[in-house]
Each structure stands twice: as structure tokens, then as C-alpha cells.
PDB file of N, CA and C in Angstrom:
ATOM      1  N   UNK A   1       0.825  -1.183   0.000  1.00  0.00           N
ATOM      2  CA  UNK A   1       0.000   0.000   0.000  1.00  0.00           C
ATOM      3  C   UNK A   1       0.879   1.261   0.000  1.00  0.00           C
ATOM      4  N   UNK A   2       2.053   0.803   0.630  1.00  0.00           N
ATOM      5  CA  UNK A   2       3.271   1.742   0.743  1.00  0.00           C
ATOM      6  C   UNK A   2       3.787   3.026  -0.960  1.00  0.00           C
ATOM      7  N   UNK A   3       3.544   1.358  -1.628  1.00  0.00           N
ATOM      8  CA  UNK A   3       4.018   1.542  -3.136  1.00  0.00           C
ATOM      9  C   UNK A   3       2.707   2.867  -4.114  1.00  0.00           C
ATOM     10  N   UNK A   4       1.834   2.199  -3.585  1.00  0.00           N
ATOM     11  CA  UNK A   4       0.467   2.996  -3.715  1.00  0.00           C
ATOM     12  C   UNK A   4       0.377   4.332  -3.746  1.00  0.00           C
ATOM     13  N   UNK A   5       0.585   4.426  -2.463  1.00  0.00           N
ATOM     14  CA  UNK A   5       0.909   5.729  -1.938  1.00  0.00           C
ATOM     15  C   UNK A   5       1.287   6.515  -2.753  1.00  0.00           C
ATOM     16  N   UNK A   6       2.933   6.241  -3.404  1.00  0.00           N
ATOM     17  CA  UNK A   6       3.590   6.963  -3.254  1.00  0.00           C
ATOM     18  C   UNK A   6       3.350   7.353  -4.736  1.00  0.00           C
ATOM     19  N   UNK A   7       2.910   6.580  -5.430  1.00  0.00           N
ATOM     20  CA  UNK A   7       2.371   6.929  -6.692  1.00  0.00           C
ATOM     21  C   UNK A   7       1.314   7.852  -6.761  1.00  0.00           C
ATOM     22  N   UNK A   8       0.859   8.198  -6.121  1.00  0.00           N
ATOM     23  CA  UNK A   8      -0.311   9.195  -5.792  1.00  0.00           C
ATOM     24  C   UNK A   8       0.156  10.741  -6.689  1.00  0.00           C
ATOM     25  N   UNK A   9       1.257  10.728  -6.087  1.00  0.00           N
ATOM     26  CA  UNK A   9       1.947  12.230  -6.387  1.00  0.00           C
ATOM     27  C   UNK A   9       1.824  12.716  -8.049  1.00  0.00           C
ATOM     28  N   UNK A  10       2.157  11.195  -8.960  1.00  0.00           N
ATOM     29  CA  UNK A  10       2.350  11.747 -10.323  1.00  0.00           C
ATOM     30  C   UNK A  10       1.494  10.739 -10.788  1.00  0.00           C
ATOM     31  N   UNK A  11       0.078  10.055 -10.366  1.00  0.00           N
ATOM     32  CA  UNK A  11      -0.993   9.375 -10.983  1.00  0.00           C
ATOM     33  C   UNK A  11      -2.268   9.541 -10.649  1.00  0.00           C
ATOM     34  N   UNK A  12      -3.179   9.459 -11.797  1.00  0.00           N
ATOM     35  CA  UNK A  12      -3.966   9.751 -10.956  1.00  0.00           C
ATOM     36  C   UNK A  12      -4.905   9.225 -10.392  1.00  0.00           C
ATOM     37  N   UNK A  13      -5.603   9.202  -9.144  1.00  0.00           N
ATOM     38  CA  UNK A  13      -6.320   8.505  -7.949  1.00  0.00           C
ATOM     39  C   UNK A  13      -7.342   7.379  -8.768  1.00  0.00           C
ATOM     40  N   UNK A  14      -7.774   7.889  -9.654  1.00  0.00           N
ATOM     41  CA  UNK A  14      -8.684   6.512 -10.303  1.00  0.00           C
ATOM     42  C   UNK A  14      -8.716   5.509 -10.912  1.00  0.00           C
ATOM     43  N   UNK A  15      -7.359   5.864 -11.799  1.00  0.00           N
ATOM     44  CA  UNK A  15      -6.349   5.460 -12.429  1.00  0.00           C
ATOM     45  C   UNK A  15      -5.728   4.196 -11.677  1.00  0.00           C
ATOM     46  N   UNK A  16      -5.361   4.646 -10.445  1.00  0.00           N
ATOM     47  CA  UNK A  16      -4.353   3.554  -9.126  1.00  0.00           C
ATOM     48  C   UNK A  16      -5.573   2.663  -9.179  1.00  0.00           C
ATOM     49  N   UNK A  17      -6.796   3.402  -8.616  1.00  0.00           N
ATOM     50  CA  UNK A  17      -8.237   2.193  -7.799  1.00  0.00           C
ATOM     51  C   UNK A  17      -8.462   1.404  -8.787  1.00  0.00           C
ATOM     52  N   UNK A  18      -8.241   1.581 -10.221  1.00  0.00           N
ATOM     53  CA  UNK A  18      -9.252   0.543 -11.339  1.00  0.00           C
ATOM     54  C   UNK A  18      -7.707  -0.632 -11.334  1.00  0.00           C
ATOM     55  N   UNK A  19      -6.239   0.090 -10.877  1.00  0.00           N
ATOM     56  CA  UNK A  19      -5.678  -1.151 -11.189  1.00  0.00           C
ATOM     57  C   UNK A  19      -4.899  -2.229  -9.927  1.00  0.00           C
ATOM     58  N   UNK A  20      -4.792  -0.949  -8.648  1.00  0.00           N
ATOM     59  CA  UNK A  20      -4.389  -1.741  -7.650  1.00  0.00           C
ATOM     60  C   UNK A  20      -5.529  -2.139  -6.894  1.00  0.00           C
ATOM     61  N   UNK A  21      -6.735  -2.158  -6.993  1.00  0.00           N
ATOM     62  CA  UNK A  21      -7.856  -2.649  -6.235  1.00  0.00           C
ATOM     63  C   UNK A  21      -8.196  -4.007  -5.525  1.00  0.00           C
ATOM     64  N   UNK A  22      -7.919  -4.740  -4.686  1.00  0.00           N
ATOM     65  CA  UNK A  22      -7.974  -6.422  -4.436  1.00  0.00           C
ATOM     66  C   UNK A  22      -9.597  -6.639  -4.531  1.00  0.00           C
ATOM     67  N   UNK A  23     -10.475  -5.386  -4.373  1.00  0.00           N
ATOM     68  CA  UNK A  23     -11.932  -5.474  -4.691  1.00  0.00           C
ATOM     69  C   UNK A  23     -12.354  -5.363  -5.347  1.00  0.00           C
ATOM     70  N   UNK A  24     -12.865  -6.260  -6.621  1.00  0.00           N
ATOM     71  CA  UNK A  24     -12.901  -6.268  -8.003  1.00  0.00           C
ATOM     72  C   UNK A  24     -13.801  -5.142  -8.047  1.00  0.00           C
ATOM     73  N   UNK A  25     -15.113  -4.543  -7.107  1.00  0.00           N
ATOM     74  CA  UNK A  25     -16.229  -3.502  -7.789  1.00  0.00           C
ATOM     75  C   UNK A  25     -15.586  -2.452  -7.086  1.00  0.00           C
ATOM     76  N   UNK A  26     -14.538  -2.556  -6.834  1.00  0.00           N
ATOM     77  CA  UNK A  26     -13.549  -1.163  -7.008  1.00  0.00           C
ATOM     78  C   UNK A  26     -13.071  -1.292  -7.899  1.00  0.00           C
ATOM     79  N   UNK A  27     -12.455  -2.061  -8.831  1.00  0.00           N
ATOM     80  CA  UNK A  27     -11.735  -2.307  -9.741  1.00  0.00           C
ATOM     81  C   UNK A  27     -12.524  -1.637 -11.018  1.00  0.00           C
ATOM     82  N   UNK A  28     -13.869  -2.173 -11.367  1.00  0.00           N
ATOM     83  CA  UNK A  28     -14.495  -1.638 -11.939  1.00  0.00           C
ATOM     84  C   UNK A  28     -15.428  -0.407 -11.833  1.00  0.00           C
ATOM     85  N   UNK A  29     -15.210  -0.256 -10.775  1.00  0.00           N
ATOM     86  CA  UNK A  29     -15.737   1.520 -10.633  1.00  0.00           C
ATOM     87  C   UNK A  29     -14.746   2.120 -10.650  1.00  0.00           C
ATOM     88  N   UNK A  30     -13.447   1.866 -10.717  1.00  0.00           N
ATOM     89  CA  UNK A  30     -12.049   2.576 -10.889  1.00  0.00           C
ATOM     90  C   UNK A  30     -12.120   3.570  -8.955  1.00  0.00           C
ATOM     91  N   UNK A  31     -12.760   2.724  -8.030  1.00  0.00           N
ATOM     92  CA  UNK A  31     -13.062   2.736  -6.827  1.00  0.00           C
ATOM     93  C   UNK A  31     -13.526   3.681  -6.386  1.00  0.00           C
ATOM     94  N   UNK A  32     -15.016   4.473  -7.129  1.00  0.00           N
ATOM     95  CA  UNK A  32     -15.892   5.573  -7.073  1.00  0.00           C
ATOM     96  C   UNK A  32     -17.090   4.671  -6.494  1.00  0.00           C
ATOM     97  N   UNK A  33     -17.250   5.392  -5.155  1.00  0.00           N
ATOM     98  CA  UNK A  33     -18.555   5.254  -4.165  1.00  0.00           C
ATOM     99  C   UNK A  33     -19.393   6.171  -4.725  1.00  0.00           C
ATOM    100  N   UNK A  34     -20.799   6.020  -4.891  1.00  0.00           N
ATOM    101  CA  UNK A  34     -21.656   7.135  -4.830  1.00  0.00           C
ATOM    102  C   UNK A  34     -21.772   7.774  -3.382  1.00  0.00           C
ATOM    103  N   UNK A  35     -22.864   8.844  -3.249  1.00  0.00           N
ATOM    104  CA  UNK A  35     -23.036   9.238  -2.217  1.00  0.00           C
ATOM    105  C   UNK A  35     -23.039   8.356  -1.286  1.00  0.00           C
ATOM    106  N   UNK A  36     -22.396   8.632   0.279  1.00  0.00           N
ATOM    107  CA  UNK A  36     -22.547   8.022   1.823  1.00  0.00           C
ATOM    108  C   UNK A  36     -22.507   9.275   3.046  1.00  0.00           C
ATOM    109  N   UNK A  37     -22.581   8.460   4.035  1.00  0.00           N
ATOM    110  CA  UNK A  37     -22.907   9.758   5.122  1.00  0.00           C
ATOM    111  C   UNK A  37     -21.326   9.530   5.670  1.00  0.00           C
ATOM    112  N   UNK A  38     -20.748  10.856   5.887  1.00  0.00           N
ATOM    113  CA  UNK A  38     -19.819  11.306   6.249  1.00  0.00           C
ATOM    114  C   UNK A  38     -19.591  10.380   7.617  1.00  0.00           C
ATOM    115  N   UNK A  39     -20.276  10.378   8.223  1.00  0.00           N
ATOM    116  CA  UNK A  39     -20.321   9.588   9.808  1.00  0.00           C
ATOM    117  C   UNK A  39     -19.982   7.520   9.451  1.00  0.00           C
ATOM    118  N   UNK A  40     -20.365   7.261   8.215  1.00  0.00           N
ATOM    119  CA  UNK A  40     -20.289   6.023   7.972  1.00  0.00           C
ATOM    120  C   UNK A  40     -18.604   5.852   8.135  1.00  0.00           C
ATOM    121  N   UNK A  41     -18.279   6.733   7.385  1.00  0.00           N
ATOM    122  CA  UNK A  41     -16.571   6.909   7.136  1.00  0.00           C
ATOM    123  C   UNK A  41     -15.814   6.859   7.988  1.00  0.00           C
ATOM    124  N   UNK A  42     -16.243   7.853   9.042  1.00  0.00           N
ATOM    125  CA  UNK A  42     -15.759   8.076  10.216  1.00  0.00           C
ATOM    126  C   UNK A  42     -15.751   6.987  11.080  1.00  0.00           C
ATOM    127  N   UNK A  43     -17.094   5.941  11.273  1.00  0.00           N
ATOM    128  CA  UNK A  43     -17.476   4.865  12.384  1.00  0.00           C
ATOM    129  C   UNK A  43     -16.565   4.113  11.863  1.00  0.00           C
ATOM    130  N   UNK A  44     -16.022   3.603  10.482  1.00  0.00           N
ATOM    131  CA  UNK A  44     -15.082   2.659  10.006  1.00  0.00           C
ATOM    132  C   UNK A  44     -13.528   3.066  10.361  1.00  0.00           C
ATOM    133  N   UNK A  45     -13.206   3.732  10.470  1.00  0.00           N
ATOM    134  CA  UNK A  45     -11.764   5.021  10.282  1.00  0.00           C
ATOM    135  C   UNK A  45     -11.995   5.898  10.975  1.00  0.00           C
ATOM    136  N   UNK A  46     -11.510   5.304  12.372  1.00  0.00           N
ATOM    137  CA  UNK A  46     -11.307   6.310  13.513  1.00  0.00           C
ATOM    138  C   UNK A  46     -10.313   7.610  13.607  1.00  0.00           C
ATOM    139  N   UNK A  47      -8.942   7.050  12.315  1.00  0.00           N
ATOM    140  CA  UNK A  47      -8.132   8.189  12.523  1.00  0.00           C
ATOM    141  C   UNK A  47      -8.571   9.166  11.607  1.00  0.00           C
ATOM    142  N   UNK A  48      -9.850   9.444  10.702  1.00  0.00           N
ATOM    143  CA  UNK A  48     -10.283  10.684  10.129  1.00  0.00           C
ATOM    144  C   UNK A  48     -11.507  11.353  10.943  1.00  0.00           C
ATOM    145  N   UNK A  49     -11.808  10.269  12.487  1.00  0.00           N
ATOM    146  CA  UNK A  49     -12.717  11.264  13.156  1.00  0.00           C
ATOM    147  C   UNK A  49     -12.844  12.713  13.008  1.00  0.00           C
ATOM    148  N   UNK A  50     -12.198  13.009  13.055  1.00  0.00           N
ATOM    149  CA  UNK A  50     -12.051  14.762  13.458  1.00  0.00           C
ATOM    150  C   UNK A  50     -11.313  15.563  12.621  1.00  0.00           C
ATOM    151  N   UNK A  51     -10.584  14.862  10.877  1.00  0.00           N
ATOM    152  CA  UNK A  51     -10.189  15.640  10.098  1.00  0.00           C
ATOM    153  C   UNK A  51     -11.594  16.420   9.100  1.00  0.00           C
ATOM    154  N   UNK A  52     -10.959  17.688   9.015  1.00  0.00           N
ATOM    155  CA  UNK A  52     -12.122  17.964   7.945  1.00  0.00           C
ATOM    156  C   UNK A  52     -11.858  17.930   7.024  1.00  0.00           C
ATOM    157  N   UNK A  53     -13.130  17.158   6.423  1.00  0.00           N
ATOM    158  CA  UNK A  53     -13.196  16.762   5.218  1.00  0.00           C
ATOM    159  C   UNK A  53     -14.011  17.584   3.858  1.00  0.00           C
ATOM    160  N   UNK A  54     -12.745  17.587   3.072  1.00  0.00           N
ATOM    161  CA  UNK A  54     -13.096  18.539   2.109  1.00  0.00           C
ATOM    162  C   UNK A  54     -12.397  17.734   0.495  1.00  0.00           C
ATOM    163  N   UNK A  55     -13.432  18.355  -0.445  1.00  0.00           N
ATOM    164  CA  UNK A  55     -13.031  17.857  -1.898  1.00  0.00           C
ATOM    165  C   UNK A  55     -11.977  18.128  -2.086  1.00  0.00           C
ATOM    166  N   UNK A  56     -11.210  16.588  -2.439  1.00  0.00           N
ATOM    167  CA  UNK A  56      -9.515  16.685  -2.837  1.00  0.00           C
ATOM    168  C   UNK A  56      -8.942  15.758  -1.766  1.00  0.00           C
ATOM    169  N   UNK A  57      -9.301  16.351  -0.654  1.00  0.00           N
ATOM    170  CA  UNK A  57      -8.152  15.279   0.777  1.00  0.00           C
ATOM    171  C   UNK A  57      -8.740  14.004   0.270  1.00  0.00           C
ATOM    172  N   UNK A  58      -7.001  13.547   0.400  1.00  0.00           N
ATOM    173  CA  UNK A  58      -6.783  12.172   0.312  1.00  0.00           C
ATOM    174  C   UNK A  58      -6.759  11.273   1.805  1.00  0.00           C
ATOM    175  N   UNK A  59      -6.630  10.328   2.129  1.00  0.00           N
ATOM    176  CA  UNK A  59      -6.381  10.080   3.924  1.00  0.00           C
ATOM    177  C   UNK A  59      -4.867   9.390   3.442  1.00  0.00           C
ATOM    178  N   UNK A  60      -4.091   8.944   4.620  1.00  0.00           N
ATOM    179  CA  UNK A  60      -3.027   8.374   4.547  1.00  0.00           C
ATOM    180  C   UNK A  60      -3.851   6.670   3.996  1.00  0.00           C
ATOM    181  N   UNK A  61      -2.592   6.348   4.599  1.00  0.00           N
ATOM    182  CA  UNK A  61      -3.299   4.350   4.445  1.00  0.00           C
ATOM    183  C   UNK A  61      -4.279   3.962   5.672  1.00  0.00           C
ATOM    184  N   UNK A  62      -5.356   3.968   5.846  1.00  0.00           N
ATOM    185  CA  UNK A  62      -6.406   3.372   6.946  1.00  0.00           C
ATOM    186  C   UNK A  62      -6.263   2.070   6.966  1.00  0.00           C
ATOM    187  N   UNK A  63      -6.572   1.133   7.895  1.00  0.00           N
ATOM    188  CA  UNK A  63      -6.510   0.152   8.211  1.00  0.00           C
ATOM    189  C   UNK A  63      -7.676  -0.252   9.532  1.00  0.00           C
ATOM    190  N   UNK A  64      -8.661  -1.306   8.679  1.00  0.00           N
ATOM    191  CA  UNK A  64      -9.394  -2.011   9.511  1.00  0.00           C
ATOM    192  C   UNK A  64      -9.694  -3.241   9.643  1.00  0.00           C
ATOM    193  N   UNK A  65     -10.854  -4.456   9.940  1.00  0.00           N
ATOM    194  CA  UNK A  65     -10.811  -5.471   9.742  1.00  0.00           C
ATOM    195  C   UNK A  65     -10.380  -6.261   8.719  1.00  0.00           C
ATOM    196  N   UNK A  66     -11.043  -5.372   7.534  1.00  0.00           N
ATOM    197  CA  UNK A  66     -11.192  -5.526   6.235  1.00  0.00           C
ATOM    198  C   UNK A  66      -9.612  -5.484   5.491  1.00  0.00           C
ATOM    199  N   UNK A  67      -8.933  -5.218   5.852  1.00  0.00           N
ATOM    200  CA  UNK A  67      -7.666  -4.826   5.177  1.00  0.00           C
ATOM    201  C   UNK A  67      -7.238  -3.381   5.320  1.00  0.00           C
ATOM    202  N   UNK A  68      -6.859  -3.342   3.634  1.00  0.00           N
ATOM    203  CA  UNK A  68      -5.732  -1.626   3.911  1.00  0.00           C
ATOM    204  C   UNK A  68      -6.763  -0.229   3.033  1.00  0.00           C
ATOM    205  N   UNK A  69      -6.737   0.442   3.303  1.00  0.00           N
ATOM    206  CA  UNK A  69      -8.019   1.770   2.299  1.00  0.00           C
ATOM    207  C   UNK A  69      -6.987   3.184   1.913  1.00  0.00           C
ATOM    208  N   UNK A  70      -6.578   3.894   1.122  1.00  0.00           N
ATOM    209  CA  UNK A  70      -6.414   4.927   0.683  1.00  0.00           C
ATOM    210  C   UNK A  70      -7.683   5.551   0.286  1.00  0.00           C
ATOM    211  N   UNK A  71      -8.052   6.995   0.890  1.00  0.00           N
ATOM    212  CA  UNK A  71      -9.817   7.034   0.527  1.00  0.00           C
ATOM    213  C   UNK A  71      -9.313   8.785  -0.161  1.00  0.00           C
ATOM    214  N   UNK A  72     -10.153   8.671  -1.049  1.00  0.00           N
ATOM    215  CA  UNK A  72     -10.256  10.326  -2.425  1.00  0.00           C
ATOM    216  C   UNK A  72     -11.426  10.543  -2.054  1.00  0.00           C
ATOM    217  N   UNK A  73     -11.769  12.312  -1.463  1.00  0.00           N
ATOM    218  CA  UNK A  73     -13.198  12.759  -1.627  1.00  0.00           C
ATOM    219  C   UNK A  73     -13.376  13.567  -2.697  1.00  0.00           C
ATOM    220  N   UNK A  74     -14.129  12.911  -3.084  1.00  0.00           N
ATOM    221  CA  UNK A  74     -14.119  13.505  -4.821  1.00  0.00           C
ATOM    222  C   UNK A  74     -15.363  14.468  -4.564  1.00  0.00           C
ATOM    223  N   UNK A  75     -16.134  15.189  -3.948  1.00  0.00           N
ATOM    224  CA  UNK A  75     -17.701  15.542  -3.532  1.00  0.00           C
ATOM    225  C   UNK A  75     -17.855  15.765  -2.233  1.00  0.00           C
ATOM    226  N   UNK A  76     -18.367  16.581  -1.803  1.00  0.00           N
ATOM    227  CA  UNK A  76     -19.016  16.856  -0.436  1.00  0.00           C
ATOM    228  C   UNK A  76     -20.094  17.456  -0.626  1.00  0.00           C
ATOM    229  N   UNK A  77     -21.085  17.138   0.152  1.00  0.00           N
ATOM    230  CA  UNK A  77     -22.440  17.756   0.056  1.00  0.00           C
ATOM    231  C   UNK A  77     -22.634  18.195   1.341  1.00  0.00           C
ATOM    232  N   UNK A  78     -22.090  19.302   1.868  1.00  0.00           N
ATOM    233  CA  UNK A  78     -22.396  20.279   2.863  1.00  0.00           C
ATOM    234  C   UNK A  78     -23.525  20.851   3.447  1.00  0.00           C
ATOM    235  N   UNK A  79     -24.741  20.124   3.263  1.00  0.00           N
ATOM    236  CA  UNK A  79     -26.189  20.782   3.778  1.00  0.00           C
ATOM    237  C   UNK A  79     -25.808  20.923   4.809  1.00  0.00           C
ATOM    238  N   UNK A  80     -25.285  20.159   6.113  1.00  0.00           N
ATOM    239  CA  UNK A  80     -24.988  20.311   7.556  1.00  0.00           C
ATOM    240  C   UNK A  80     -24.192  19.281   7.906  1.00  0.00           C
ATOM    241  N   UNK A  81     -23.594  19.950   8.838  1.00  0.00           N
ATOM    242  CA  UNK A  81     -22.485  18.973  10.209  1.00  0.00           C
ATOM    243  C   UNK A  81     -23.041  17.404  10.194  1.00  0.00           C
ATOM    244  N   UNK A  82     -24.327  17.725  10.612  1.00  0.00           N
ATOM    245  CA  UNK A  82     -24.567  16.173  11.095  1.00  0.00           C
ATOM    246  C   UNK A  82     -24.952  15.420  10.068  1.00  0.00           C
ATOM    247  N   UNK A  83     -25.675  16.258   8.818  1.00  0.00           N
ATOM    248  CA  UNK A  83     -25.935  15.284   7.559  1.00  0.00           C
ATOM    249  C   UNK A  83     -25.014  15.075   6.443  1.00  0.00           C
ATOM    250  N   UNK A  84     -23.788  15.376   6.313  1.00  0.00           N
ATOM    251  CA  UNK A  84     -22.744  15.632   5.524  1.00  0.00           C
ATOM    252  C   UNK A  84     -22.591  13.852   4.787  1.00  0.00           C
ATOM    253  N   UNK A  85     -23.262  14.803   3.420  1.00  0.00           N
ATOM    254  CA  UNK A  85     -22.523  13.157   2.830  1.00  0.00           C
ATOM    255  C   UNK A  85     -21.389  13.700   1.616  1.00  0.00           C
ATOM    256  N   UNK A  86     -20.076  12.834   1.440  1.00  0.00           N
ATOM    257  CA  UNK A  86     -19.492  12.723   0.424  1.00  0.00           C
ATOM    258  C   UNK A  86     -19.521  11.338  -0.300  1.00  0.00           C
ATOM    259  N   UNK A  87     -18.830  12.082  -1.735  1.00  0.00           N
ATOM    260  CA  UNK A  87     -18.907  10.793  -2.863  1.00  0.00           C
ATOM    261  C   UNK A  87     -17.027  10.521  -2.751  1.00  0.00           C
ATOM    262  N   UNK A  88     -16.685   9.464  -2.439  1.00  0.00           N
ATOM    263  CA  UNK A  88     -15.411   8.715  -2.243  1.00  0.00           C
ATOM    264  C   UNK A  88     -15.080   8.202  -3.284  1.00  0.00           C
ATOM    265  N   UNK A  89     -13.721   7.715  -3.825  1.00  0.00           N
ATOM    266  CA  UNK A  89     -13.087   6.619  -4.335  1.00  0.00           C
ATOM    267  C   UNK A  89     -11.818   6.323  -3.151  1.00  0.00           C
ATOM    268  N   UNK A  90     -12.120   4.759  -3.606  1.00  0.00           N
ATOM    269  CA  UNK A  90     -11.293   4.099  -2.863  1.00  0.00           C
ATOM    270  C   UNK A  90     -10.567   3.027  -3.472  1.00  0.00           C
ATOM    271  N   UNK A  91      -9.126   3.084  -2.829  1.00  0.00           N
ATOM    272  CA  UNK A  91      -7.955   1.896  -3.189  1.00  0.00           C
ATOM    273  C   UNK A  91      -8.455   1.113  -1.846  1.00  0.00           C
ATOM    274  N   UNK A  92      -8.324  -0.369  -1.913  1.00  0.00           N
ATOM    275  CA  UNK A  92      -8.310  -1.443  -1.178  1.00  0.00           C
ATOM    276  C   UNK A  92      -7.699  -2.608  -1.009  1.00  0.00           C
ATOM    277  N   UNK A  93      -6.499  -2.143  -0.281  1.00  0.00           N
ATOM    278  CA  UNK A  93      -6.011  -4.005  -0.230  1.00  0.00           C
ATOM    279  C   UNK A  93      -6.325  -5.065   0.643  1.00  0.00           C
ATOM    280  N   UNK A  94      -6.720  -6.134   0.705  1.00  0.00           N
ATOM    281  CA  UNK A  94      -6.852  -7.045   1.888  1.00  0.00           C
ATOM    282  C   UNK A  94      -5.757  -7.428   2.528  1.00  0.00           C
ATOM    283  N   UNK A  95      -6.071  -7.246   4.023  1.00  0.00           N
ATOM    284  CA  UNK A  95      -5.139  -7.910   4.631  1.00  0.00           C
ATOM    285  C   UNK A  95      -4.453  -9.485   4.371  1.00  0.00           C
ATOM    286  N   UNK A  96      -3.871  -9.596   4.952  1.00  0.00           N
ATOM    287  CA  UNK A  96      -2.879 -10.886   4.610  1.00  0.00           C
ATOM    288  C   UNK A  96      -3.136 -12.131   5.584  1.00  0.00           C
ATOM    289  N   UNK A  97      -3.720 -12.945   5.438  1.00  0.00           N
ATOM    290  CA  UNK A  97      -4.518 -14.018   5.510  1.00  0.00           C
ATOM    291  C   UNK A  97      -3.100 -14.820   5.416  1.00  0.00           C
ATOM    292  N   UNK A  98      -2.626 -14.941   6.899  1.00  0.00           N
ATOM    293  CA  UNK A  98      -1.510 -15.820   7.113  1.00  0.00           C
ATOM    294  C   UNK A  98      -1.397 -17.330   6.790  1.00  0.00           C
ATOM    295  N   UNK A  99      -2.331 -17.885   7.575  1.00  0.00           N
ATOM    296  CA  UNK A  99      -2.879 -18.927   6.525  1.00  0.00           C
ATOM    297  C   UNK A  99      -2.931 -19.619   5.293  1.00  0.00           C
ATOM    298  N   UNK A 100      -3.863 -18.735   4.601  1.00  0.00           N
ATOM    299  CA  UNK A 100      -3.626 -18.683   3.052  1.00  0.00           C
ATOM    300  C   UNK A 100      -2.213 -18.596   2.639  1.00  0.00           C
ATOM    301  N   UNK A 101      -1.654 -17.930   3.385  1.00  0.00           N
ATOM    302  CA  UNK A 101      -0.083 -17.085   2.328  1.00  0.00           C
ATOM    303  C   UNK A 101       0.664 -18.671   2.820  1.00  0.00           C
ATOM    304  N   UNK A 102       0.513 -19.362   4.115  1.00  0.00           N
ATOM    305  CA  UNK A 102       1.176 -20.306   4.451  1.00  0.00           C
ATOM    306  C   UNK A 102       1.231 -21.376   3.412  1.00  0.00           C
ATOM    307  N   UNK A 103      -0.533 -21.607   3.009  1.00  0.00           N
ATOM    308  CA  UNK A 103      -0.810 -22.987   2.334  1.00  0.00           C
ATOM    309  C   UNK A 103      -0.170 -22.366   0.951  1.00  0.00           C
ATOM    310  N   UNK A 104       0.141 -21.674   0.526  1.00  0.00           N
ATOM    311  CA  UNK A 104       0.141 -21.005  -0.587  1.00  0.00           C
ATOM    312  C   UNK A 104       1.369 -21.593  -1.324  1.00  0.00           C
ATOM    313  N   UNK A 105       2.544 -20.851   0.204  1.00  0.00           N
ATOM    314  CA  UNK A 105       3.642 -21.395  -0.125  1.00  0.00           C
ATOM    315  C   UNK A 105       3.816 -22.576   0.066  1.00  0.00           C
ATOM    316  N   UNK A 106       3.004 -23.204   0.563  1.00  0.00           N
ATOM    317  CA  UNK A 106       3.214 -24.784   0.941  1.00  0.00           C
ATOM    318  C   UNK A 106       3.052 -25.723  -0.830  1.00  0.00           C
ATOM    319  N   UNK A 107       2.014 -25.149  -1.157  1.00  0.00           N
ATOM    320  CA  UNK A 107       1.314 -25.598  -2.160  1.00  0.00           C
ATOM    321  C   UNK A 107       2.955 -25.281  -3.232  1.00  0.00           C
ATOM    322  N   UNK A 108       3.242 -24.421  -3.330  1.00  0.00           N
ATOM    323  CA  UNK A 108       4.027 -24.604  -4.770  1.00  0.00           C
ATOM    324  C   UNK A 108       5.423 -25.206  -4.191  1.00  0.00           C
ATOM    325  N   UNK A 109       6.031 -25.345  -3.180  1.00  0.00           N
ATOM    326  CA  UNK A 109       7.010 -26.272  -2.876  1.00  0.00           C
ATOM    327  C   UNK A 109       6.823 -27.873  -3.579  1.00  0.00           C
ATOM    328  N   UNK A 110       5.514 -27.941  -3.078  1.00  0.00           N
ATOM    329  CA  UNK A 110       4.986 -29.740  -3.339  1.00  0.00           C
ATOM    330  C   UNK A 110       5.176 -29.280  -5.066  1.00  0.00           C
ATOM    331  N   UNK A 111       4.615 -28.222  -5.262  1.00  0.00           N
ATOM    332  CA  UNK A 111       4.709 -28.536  -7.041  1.00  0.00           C
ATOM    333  C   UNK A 111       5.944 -28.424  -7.359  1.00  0.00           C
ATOM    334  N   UNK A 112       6.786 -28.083  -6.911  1.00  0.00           N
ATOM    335  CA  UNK A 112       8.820 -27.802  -7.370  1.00  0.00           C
ATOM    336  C   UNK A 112       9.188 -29.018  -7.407  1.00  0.00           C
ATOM    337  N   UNK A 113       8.679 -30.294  -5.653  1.00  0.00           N
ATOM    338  CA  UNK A 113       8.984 -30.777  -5.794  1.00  0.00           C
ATOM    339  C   UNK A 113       8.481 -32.544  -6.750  1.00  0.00           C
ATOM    340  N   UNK A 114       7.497 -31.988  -6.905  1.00  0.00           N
ATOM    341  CA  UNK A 114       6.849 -32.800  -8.173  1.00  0.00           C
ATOM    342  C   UNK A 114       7.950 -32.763  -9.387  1.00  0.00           C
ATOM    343  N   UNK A 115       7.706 -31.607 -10.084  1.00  0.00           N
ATOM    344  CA  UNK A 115       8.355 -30.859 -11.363  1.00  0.00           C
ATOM    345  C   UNK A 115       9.674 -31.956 -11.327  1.00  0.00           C
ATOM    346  N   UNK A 116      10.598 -32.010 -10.230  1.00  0.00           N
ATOM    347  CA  UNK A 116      12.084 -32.272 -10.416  1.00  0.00           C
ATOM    348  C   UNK A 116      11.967 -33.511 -10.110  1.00  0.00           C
TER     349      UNK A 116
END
């Protein structure tokens, strides 16, 4: 997500979501949310509680159950404080499913050692 990031500077945000996305209907929305309530964002991503949010801010890398989020507010709809919805795109990677990554590598050893 590191790598992600840093591409940010000279690519652009929708561009990254349609190709680094691990969530394919990010992938194909090039990771454009329609409208949500500002507070949804917040209850998921505690560390943008209290940033204000305005068209353009990007967040750093968030991290929750779900994996890793770079979030673009592309929209804000400012009627009020408490009803504030913006329109997002989002990059998403999943976390790393130790497990999986274990059997993973387990799995192509047995095939190396098939092959030889």
C-alpha cells in the first residue's frame, strides 16, 4: 500500500483504484462510491474522526478489519455537520490471511517438488 501511496503524487487517484484494487467492484468503478454519510466513514476510520473533510483530501493508508483503504473525496455535500454526505473513491487491499499465504507457499514447494 506503501508503493500505492507513493504513486499518488504523479498518478492519478482513479487510475491507481481501477488497477491496484484487491476489490474487483472497485476495480471496476475505478473505486468511485456514490453518495454516503460522512459519519459512515468516520465509524469505520477512527483516525479521520475529526479531520475535515473537504473535496480533494486524500487520507493516509487506513486500516481495519477488512484490510488496507487509501480514501479520495471527490464531492461533499455540505447541507450540515450532522448530515454531511461525500462521494469517495477508494484503493483497497486485503489484509494478509496468514494462513492462506502459508498454504500457498506450501502448495508450490509440493509442485517444485513434483516438477524435479
Amino acid at each position: 500500500m506503501k508503493e500505492v501511496k507513493d504513486k499518488l503524487d504523479n498518478t492519478d487517484f482513479l487510475t491507481l483504484a481501477k488497477y491496484y484494487n484487491d476489490d474487483i467492484r472497485f476495480q471496476e468503478s475505478s473505486g468511485v462510491m456514490n453518495w454516503i454519510d460522512k459519519n459512515v466513514i468516520e465509524d469505520n476510520f477512527v483516525e479521520i474522526k475529526n479531520v475535515e473533510i473537504e473535496k480533494g483530501y486524500v487520507t493516509d493508508i487506513l486500516k481495519n478489519q477488512n484490510g488496507y483503504y487509501i480514501i479520495k473525496i471527490l464531492d461533499t455535500n455540505n447541507i450540515s455537520i450532522k448530515s454531511q454526505k461525500v462521494k469517495i473513491a477508494v484503493i483497497k487491499k486485503e489484509s494478509l490471511n496468514l494462513e492462506k499465504y502459508l498454504q500457498k507457499q506450501y502448495n508450490n514447494i509440493k509442485i517444485r517438488e513434483y516438477i524435479n
